[in-house]
Protein backbone atom coordinates (compact mmCIF):
# COMPACT_ATOMS: atom_id res chain seq x y z
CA UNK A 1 -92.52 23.54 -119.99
CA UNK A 2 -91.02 22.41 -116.87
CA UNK A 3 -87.24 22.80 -116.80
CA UNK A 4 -85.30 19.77 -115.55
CA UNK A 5 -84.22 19.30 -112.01
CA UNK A 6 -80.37 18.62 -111.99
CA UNK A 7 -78.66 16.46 -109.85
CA UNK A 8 -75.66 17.34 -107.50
CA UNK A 9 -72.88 14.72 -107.74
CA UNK A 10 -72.29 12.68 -104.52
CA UNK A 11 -69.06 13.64 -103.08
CA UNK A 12 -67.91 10.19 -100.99
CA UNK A 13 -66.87 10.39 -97.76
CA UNK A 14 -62.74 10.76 -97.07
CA UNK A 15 -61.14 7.29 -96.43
CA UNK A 16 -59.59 6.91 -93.14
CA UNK A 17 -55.84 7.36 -93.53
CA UNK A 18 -54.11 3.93 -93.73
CA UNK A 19 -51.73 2.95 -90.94
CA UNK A 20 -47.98 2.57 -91.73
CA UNK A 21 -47.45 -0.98 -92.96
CA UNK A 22 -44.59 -2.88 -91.03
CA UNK A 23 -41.18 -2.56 -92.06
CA UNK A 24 -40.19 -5.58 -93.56
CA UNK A 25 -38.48 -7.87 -91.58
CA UNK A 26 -39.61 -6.52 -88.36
CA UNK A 27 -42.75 -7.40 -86.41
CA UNK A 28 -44.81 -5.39 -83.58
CA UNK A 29 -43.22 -6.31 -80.08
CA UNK A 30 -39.84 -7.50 -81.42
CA UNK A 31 -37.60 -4.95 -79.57
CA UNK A 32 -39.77 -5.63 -76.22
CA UNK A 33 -38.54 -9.13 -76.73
CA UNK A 34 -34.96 -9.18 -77.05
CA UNK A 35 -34.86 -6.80 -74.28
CA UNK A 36 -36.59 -8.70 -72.18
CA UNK A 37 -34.70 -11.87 -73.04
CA UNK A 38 -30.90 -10.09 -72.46
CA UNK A 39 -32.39 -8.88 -69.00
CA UNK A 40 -33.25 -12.52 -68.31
CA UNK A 41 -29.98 -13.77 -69.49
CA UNK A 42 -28.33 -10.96 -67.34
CA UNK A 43 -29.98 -11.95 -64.20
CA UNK A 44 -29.10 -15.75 -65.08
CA UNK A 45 -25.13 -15.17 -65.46
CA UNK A 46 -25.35 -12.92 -62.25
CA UNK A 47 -27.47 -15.81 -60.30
CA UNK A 48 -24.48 -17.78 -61.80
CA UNK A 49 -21.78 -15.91 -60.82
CA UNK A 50 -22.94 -15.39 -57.20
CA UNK A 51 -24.17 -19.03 -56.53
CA UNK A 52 -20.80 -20.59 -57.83
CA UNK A 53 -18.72 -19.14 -54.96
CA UNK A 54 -21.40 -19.52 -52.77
CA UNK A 55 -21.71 -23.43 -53.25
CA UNK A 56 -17.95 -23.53 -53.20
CA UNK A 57 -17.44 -21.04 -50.24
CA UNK A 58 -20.34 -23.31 -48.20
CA UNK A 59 -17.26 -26.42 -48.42
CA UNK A 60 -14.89 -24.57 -47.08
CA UNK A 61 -12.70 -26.08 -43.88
CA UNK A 62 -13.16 -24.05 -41.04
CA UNK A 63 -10.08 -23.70 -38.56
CA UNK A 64 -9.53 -22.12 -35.50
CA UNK A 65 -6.99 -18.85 -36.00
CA UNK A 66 -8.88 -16.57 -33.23
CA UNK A 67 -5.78 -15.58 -30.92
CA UNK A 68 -6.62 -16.27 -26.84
CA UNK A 69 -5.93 -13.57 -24.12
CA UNK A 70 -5.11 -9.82 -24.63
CA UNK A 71 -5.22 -8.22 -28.32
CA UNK A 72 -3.99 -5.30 -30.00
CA UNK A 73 -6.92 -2.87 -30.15
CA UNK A 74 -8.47 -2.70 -33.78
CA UNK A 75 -6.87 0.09 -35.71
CA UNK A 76 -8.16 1.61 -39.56
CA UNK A 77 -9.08 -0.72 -42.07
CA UNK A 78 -8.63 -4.28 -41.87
CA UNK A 79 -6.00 -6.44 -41.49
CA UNK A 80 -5.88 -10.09 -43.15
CA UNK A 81 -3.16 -12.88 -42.42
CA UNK A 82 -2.66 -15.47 -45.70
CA UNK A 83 -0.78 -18.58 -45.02
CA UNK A 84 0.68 -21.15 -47.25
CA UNK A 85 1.43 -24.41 -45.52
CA UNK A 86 3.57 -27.10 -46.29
CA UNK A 87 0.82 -29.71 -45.41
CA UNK A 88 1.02 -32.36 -47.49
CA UNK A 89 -2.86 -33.45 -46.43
CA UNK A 90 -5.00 -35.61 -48.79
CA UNK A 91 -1.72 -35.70 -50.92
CA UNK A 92 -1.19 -39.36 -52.26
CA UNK A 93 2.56 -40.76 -52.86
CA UNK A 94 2.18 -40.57 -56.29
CA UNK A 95 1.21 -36.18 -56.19
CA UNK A 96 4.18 -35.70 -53.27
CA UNK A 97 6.48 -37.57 -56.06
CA UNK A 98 4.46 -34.97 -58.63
CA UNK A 99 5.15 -31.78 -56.22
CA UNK A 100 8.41 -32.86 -55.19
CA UNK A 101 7.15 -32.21 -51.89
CA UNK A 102 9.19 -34.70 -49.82
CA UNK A 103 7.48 -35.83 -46.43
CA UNK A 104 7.97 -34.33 -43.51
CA UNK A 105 6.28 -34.47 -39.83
CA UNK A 106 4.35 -32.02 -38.48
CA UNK A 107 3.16 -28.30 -40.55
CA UNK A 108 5.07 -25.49 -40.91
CA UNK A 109 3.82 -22.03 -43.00
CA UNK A 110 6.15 -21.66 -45.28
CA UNK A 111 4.43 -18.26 -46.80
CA UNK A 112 3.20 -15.64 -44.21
CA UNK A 113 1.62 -12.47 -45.53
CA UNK A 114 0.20 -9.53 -44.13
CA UNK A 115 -2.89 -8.11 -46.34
CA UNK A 116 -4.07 -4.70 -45.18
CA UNK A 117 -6.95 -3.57 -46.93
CA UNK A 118 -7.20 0.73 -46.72
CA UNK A 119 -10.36 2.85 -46.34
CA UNK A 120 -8.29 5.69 -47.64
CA UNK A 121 -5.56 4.77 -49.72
CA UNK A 122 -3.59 1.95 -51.03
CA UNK A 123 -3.97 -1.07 -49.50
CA UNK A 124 -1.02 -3.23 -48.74
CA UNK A 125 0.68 -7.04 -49.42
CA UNK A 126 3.28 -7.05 -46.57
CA UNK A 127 5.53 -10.98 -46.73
CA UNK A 128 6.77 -11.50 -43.12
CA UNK A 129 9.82 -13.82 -44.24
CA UNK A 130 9.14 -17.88 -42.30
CA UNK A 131 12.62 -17.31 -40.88
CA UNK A 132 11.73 -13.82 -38.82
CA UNK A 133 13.54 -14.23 -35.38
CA UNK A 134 10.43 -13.12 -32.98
CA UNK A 135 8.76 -14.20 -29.72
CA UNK A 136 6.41 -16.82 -29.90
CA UNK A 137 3.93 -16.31 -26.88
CA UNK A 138 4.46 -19.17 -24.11
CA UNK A 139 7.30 -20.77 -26.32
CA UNK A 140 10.13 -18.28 -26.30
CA UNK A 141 11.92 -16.61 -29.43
CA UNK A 142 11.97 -18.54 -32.36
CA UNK A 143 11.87 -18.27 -36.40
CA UNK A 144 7.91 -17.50 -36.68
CA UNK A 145 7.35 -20.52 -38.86
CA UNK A 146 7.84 -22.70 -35.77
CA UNK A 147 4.34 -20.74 -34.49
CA UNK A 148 2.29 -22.87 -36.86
CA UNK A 149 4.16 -26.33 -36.04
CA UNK A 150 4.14 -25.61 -32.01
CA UNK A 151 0.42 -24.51 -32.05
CA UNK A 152 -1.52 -23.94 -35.36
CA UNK A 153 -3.26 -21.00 -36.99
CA UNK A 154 -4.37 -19.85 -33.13
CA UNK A 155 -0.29 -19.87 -32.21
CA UNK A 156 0.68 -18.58 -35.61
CA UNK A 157 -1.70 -15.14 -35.70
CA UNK A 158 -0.92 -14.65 -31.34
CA UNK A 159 2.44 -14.26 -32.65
CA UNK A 160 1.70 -12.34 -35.99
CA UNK A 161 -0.59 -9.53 -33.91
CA UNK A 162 2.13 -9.60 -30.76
CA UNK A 163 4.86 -8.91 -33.40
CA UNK A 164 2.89 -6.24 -35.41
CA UNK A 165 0.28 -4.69 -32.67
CA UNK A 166 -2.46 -5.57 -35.53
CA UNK A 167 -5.39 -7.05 -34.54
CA UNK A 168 -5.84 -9.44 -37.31
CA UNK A 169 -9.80 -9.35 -38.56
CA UNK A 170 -9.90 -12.44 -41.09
CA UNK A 171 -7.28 -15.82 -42.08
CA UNK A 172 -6.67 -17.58 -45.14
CA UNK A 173 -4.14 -20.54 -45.31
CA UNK A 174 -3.56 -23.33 -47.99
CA UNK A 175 -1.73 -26.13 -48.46
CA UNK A 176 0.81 -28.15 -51.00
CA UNK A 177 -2.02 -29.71 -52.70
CA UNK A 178 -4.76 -26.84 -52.62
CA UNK A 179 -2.22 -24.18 -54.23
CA UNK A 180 -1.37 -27.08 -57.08
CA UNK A 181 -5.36 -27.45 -57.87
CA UNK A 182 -5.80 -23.88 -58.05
CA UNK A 183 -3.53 -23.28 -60.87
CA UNK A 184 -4.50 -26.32 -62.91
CA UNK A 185 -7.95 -25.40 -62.38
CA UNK A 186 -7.18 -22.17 -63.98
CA UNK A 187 -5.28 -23.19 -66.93
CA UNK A 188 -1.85 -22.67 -65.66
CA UNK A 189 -0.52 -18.60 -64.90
CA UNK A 190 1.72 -17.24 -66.64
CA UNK A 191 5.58 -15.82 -65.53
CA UNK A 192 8.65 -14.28 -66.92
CA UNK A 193 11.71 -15.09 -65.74
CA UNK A 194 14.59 -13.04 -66.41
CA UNK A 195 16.89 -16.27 -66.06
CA UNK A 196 16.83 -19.97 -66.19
CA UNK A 197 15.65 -21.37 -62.63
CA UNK A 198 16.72 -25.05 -61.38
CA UNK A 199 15.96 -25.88 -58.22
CA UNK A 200 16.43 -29.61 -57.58
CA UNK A 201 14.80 -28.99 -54.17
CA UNK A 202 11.53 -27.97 -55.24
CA UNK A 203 11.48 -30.12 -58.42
CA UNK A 204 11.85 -27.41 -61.02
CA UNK A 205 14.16 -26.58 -64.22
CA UNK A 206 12.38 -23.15 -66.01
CA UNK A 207 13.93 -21.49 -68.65
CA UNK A 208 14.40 -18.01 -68.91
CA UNK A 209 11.23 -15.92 -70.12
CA UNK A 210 7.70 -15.68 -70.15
CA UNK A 211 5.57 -19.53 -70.24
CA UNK A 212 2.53 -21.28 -68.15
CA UNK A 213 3.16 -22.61 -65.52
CA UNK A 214 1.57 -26.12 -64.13
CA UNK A 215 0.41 -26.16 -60.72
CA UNK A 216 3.65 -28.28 -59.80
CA UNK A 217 5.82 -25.86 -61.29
CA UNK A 218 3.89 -23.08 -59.84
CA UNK A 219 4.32 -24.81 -56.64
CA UNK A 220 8.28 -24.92 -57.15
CA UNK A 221 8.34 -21.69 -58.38
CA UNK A 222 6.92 -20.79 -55.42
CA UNK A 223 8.69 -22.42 -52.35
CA UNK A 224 12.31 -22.29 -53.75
CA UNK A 225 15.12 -20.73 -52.01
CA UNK A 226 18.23 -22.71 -51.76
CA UNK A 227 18.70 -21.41 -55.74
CA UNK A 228 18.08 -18.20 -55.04
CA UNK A 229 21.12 -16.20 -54.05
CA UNK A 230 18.60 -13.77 -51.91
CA UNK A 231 17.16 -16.58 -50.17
CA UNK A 232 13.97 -15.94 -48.02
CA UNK A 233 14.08 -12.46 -49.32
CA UNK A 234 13.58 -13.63 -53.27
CA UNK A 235 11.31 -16.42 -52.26
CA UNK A 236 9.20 -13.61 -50.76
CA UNK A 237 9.00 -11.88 -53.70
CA UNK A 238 8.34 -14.25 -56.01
CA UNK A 239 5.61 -15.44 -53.65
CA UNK A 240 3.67 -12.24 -54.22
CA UNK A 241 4.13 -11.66 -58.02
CA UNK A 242 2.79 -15.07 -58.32
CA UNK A 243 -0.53 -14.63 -55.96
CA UNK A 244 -0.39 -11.37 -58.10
CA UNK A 245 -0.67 -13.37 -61.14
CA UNK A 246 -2.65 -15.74 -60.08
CA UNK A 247 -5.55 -13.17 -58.66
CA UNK A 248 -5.20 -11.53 -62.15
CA UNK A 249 -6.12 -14.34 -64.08
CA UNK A 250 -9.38 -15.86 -61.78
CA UNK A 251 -10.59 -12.20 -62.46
CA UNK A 252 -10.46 -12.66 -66.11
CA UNK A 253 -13.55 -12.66 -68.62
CA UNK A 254 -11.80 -15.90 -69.98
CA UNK A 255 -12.60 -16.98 -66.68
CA UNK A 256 -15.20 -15.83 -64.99
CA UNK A 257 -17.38 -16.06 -68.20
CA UNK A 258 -16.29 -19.90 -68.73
CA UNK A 259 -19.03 -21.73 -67.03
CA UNK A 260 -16.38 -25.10 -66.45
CA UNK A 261 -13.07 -23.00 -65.76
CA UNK A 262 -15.16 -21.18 -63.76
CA UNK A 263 -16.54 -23.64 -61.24
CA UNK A 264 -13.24 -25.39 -61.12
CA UNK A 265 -11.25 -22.64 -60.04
CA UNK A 266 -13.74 -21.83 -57.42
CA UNK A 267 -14.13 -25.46 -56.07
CA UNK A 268 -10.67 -26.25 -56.47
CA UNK A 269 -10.09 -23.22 -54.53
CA UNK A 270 -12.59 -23.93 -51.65
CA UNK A 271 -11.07 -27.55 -51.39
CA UNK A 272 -7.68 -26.73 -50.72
CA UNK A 273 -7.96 -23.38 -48.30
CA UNK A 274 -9.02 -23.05 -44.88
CA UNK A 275 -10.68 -19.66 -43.23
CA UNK A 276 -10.58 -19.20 -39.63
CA UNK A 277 -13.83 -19.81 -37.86
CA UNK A 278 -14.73 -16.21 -37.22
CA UNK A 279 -14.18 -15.13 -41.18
CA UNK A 280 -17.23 -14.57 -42.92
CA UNK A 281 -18.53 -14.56 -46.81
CA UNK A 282 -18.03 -10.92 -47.00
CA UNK A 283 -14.85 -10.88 -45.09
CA UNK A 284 -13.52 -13.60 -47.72
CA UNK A 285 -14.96 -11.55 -50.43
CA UNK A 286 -12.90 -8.22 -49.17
CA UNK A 287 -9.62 -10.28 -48.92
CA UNK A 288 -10.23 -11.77 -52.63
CA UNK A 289 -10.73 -7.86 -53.99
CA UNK A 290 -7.98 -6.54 -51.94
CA UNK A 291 -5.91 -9.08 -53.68
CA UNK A 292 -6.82 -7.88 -56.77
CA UNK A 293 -6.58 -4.09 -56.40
CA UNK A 294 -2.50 -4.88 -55.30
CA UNK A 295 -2.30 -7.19 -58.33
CA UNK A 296 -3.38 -4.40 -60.42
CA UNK A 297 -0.97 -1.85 -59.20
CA UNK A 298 -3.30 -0.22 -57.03
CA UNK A 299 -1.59 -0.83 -53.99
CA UNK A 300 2.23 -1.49 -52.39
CA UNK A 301 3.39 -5.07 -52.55
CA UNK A 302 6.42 -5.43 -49.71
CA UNK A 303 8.44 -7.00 -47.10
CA UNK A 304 8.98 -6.47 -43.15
CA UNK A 305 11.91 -4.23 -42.98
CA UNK A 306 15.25 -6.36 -42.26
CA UNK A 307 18.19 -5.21 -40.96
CA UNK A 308 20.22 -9.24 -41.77
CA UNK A 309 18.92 -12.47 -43.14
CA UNK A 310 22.00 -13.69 -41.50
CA UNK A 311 21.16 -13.46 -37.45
CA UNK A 312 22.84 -16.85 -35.47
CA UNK A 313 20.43 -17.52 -33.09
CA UNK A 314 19.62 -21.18 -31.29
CA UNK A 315 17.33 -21.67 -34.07
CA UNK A 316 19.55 -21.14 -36.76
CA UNK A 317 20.47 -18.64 -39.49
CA UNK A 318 17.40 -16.41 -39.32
CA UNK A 319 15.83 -13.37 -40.08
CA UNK A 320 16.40 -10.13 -38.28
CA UNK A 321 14.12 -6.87 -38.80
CA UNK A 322 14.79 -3.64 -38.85
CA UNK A 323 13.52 -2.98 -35.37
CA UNK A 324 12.59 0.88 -35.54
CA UNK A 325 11.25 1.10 -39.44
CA UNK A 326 9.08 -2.10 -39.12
CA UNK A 327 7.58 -0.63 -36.28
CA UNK A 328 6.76 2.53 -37.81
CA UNK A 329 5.31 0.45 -40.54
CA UNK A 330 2.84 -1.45 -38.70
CA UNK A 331 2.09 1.73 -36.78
CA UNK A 332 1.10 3.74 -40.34
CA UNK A 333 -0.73 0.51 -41.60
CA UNK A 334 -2.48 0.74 -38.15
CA UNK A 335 -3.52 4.66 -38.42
CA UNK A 336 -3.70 3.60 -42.08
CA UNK A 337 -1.84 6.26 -43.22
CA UNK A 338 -0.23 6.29 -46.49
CA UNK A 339 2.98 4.46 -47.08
CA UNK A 340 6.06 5.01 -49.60
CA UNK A 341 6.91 2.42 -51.44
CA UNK A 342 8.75 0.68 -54.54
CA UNK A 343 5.77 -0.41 -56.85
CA UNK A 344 3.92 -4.08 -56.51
CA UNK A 345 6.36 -6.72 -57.25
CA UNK A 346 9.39 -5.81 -55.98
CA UNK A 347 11.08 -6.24 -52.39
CA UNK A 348 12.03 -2.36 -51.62
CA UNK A 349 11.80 -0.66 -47.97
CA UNK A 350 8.55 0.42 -47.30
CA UNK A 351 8.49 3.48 -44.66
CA UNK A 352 5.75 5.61 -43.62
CA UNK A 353 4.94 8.79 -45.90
């Protein structure tokens, strides 16, 4: 008998290990997405933020500010003159009644600063007070305010760089109407005053402490004097605080990242300011971040040296400096060495340190 054959059992193959199913929610690719999409929304806002200015800076009145004949030779780090003018230009009756602006012939600056931007230190906000008894080239001495009136931005930064021995590398001026548009284009900025401030001359009646101001109580804020028992010296200060302020707040996220606040702050900007013909976009773009690194404390905020805001000259009361430390001070900003100071915002002494 034949025994029976038996049969081995058929092992089957091993199954292929299943892949991971998909967490739930997610899908394949998701990640790559939303990365991609924030890079594209980066490179929008920065296309944004760099074409704004650029469309506004392309409006821009040009003037002629380029001094004629000899100049001081170019020292360290650059040196910027921002004017404000009383030029009441474009202004209708109705906005001088709104400013309290009164008319007047002619244009006088009626803010002069000196902006010296360091390449080692802190760079510097120096006010040259309107009423500073100097020589005005071809036109005798004179309060330096008459510079602008007898021959423009040309006339006004001769006698700046003659005064100084700074050769001046950029200019900035703007006027009653410009500076009023800026601030309402920016929501208002925002003071403190210690003390209630009426000053029927430049339209204004503030209470004491901190509010938003307009831009035609900005604007008052800005120019008055006669209420100010420190006169040209106060107005000075209070000039600088409030471009201070003002720089402080167009840097803002609130702003900068507000598509409408951010265009109209810009354009308003470029409407009402005038660069001298030989200023370029990057030379703008230096003054505007020098501004902001003495808003932020990072640099000295001052005024010219005086020795009397009481001089009797032909011209009237004026200003008188302090000969031998203003000197030394545009000689240190010139080797752009570092200066001792009181901190931004006040009206101290400056000397060389």
């Amino acid at each position: 008998m034949v025994p029976a054959t038996r049969q081995m059992p058929v092992v089957p193959p091993p199954r292929a290990p299943r892949p991971p199913a998909p967490r739930p929610g997610r899908r394949p690719g998701r990640g790559r997405r939303l990365l991609r999409t924030a890079l594209l929304l980066l490179l929008a806002f920065l296309v944004y933020a760099v074409a704004v200015p650029w469309h506004a800076y392309s409006s821009v009145t040009r003037v002629d500010s380029t001094p004629s004949g000899q100049r001081p030779s170019a020292g360290k780090g650059a040196n910027y003159l921002l004017v404000g003018s009383d030029s009441r230009a474009g202004l209708s009756a109705e906005q001088e009644q709104e400013l309290a602006t009164g008319q007047t012939d002619g244009n006088r600056s009626d803010t002069i600063m000196l902006l010296h931007k360091s390449e080692s230190g802190m760079s510097s906000l120096v006010s040259i007070p309107r009423d500073s008894y100097v020589e005005i080239p071809g036109h005798g001495r004179n309060k330096i305010n008459a510079a602008f009136s007898l021959g423009g931005p040309q006339l006004l930064a001769a006698t700046v760089e003659n005064a100084t021995g700074l050769r001046l590398d950029g200019y900035l001026e703007i006027g009653f109407g410009g500076f009023a548009g800026t601030v309402d284009a920016l929501g208002g900025v925002d003071i403190c005053l210690d003390a209630p401030m009426k000053d029927d001359m430049a339209g204004i009646d503030l209470p004491a402490g901190c509010q938003t101001l307009s831009g035609p109580n900005a604007l008052g804020y800005v120019r008055a004097r006669y209420s100010d028992p420190r006169g040209d010296i106060g107005r000075a200060e209070r000039q600088r605080t409030f471009l201070s302020a003002v720089v402080a707040k167009a840097a803002r996220p609130s702003t900068v990242l507000n598509p409408w606040r951010y265009w109209d702050f810009t354009h308003a900007g470029a409407a009402g300011i005038k660069l001298g013909e030989d200023t370029s976009m990057s030379e703008t773009a230096s003054m505007l971040m020098t501004m902001r690194s003495v808003s932020a404390g990072e640099g000295l905020s001052l005024v010219v040296p005086i020795r009397t805001t009481a001089l009797q000259t032909k011209a009237g009361v004026a200003v008188q400096w302090d000969k031998e430390r203003a000197l030394a001070l545009f000689d240190a900003l010139k080797k752009d060495e570092p200066l001792t100071g009181p901190p931004a915002g006040t009206d101290g002494q400056p000397s060389a340190g």
